[in-house]
Structures are given as C-alpha cells and as structure tokens.
C-alpha atoms as a PDB file:
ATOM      1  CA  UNK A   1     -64.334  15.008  29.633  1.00  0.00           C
ATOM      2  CA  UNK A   2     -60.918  13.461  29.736  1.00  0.00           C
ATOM      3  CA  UNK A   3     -59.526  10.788  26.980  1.00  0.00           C
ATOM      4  CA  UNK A   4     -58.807   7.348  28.709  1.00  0.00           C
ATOM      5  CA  UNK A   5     -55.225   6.528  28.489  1.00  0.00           C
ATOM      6  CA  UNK A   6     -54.395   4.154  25.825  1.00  0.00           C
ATOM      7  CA  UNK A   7     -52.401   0.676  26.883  1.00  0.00           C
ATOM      8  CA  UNK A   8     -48.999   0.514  25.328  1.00  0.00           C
ATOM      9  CA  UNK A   9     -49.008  -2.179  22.880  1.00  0.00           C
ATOM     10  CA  UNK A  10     -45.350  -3.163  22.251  1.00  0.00           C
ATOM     11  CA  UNK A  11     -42.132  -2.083  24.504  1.00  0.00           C
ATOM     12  CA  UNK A  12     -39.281  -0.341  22.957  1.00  0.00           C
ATOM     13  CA  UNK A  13     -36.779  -2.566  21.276  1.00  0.00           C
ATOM     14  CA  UNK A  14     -33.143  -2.419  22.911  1.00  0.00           C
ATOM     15  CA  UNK A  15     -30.512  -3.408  20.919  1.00  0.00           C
ATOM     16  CA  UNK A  16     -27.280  -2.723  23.215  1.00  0.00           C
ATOM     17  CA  UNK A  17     -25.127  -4.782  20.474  1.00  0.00           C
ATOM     18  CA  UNK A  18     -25.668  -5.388  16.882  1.00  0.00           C
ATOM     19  CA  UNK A  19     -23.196  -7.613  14.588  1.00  0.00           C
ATOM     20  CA  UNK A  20     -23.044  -6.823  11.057  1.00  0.00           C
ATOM     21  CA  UNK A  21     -22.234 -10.489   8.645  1.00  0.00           C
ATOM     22  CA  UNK A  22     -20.185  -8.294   6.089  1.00  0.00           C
ATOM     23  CA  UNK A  23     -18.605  -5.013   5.557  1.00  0.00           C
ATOM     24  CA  UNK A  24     -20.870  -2.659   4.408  1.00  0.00           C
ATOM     25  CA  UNK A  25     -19.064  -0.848   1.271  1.00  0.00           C
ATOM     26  CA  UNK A  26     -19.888   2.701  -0.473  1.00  0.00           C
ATOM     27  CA  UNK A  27     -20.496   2.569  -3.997  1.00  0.00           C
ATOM     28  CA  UNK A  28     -17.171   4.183  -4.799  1.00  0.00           C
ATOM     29  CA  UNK A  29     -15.383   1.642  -2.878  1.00  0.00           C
ATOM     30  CA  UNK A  30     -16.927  -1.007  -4.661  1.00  0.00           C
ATOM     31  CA  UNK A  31     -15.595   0.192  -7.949  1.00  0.00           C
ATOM     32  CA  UNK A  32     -11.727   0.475  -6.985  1.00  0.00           C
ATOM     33  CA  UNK A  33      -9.771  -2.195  -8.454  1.00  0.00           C
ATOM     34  CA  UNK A  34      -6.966  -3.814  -6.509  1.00  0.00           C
ATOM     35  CA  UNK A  35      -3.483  -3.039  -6.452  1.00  0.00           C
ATOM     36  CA  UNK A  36      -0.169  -4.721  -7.334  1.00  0.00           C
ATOM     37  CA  UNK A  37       2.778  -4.681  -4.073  1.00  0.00           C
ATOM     38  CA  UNK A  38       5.877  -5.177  -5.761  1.00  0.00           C
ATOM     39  CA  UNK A  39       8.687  -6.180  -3.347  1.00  0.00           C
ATOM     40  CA  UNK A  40      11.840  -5.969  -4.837  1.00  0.00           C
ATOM     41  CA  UNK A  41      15.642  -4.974  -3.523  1.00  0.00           C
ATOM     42  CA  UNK A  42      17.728  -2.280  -4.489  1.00  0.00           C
ATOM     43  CA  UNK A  43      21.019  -2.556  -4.087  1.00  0.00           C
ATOM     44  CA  UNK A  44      23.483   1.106  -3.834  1.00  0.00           C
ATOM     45  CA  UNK A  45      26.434   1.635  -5.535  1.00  0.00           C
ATOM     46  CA  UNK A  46      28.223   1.468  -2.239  1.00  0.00           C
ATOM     47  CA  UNK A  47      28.202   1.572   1.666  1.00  0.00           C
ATOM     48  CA  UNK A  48      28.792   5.835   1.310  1.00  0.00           C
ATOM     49  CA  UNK A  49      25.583   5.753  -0.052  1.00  0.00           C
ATOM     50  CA  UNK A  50      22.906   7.412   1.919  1.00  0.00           C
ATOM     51  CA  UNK A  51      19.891   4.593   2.300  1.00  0.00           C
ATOM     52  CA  UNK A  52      17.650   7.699   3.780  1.00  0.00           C
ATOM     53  CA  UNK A  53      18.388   9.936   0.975  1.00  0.00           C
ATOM     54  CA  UNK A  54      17.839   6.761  -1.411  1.00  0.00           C
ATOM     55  CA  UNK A  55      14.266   6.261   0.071  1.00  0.00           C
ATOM     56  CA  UNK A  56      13.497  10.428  -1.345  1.00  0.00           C
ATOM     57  CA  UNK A  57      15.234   9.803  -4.305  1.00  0.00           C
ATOM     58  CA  UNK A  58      13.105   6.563  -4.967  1.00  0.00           C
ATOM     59  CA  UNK A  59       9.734   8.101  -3.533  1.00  0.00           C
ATOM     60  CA  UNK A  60      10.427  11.169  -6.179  1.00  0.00           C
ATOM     61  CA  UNK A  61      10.869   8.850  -9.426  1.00  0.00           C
ATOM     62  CA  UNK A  62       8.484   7.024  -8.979  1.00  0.00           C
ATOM     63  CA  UNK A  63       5.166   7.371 -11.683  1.00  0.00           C
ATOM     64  CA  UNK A  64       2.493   9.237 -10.624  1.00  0.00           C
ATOM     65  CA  UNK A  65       0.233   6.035 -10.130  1.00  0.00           C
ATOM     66  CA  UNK A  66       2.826   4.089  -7.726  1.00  0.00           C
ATOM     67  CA  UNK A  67       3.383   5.122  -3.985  1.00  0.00           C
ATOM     68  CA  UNK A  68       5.440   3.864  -1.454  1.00  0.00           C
ATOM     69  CA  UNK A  69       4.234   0.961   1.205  1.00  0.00           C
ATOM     70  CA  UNK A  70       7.131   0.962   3.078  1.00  0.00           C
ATOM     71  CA  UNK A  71      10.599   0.129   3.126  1.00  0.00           C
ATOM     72  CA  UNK A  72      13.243  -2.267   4.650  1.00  0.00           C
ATOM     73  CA  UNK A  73      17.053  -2.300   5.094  1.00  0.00           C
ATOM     74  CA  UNK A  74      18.974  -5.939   4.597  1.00  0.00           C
ATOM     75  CA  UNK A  75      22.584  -6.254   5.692  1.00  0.00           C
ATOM     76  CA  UNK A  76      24.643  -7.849   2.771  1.00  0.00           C
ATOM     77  CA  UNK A  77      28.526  -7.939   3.506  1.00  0.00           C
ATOM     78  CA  UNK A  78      31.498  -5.155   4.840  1.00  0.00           C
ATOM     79  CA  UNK A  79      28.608  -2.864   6.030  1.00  0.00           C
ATOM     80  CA  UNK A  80      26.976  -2.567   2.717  1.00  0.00           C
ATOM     81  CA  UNK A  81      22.899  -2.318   2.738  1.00  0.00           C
ATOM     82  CA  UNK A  82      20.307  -3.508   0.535  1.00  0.00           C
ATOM     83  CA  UNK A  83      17.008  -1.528   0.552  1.00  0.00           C
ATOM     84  CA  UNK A  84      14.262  -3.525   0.226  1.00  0.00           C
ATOM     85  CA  UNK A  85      11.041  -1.595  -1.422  1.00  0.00           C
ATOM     86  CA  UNK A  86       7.231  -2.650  -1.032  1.00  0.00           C
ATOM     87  CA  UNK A  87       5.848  -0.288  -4.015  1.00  0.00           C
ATOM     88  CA  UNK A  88       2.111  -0.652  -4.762  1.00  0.00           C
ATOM     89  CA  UNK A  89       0.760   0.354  -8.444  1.00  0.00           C
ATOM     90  CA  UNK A  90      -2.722   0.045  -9.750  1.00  0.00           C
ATOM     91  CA  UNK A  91      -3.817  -3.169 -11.469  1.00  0.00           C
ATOM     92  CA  UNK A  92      -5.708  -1.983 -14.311  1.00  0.00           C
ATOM     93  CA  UNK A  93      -2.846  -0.390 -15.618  1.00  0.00           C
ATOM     94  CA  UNK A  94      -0.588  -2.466 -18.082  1.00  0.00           C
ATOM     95  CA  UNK A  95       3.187  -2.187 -18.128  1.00  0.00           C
ATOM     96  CA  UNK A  96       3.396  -0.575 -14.710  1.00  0.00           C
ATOM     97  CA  UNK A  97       5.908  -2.920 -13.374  1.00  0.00           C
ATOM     98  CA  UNK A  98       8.279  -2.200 -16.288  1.00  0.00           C
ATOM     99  CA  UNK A  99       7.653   1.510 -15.994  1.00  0.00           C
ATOM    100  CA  UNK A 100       8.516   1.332 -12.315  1.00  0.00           C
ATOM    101  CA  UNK A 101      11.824  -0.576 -12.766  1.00  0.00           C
ATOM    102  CA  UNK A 102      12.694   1.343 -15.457  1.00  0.00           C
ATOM    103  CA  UNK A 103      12.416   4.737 -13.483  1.00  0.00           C
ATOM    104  CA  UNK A 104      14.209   3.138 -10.509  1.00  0.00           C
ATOM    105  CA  UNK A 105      17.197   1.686 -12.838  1.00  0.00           C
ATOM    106  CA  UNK A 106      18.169   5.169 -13.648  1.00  0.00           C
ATOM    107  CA  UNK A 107      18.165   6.664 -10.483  1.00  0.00           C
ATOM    108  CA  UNK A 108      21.766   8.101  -9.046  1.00  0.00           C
ATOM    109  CA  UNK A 109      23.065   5.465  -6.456  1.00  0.00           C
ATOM    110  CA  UNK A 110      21.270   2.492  -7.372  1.00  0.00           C
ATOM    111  CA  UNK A 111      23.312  -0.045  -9.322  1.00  0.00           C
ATOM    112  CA  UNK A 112      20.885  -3.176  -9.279  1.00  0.00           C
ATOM    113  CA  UNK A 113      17.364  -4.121  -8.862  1.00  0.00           C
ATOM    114  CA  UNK A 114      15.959  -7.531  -8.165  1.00  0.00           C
ATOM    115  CA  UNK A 115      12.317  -8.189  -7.945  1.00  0.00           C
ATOM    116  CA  UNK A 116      11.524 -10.535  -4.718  1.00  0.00           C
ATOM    117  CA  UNK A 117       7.650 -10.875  -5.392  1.00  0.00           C
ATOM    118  CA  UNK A 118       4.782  -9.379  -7.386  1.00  0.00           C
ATOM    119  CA  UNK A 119       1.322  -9.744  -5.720  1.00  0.00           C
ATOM    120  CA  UNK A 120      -2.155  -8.778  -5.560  1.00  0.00           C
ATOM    121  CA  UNK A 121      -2.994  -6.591  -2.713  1.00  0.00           C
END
C-alpha cells in the first residue's frame, strides 16, 4: 500500500534582494576607538631637498601608533615645495600630537612645521 502524497503547504520564499538598515559590525570593530588625521605642512630646508626621500624619512620617525594617510605637495615660491602630511594617530592616546611634531621637528631637511587641522576621523 502506497502513502498518499502530502499537499505542499507553503511555497519557498525568494528573496532575490535584501537591504540591510545598518552596517552590521563584529564585536572587535565595535570596540576600536576613532582616530585623530592631523594635516599639517612641512616645509624643507630648501628646493635641493628631495620631497620623495622626505616622505621615507617622515614615514620612518614617525611613533609606532601613527601611520601615514597620504601626502600632498604645495608650490610656495622659486620652485620651493611644501609637503603637506595627513598623519592619523589613535585617540585614546594623550600627547600624541606633541609626540608626532616633536619627532618630525628633528628630522634632517625639515626646517618648519605648521599644523593646518586636527580632526576626528
């Protein structure tokens, strides 16, 4: 004797798109804290200065909690250059933005620093 076929209830639901309202986050994404972009321009000690051996220079001195966004090049006068640096540190840490200038202050073929903005990224 053979089992009568059972009707189907319910069809299959087809969902060809589905939109999600928010990101959905890891927990160890949700812990990070934000970071700090400091924009600032460094000016070199003059126009024999090598801006792409500058940009190692400035990647190597930096602390170990700051890394490089990117940099920019600004024209000033008689072919002299202005670097302009997007640095990002951590925002937790105190004093970073010191530390950083500090470090940069003291490297060979920089001769002045000024800070163009300090936000939240």
């Amino acid at each position: 004797m053979e089992m009568p076929k059972m009707p189907q209830v319910r069809a299959p639901i087809q969902m060809p798109k589905m939109r999600l309202r928010r990101t959905i986050k890891t927990k160890k994404e949700e812990n990070k804290m934000a970071k700090v972009l400091i924009s600032m321009k460094i000016f070199p000690t003059g126009t024999e200065v090598d801006l792409n051996q500058l940009k190692q220079t400035i990647e190597k001195n930096l602390p170990k909690d700051a890394s490089v966004y990117g940099f920019g090049e600004e024209p000033i006068a008689f072919g002299l250059k202005a670097l302009i640096a997007h640095i990002l540190v951590p925002e937790e840490k105190s004093g970073s933005l010191e530390e950083v200038e500090n470090n940069l202050r003291g490297t060979e073929g920089v001769s002045q620093i000024e800070i163009y903005m300090v936000r939240r990224a």
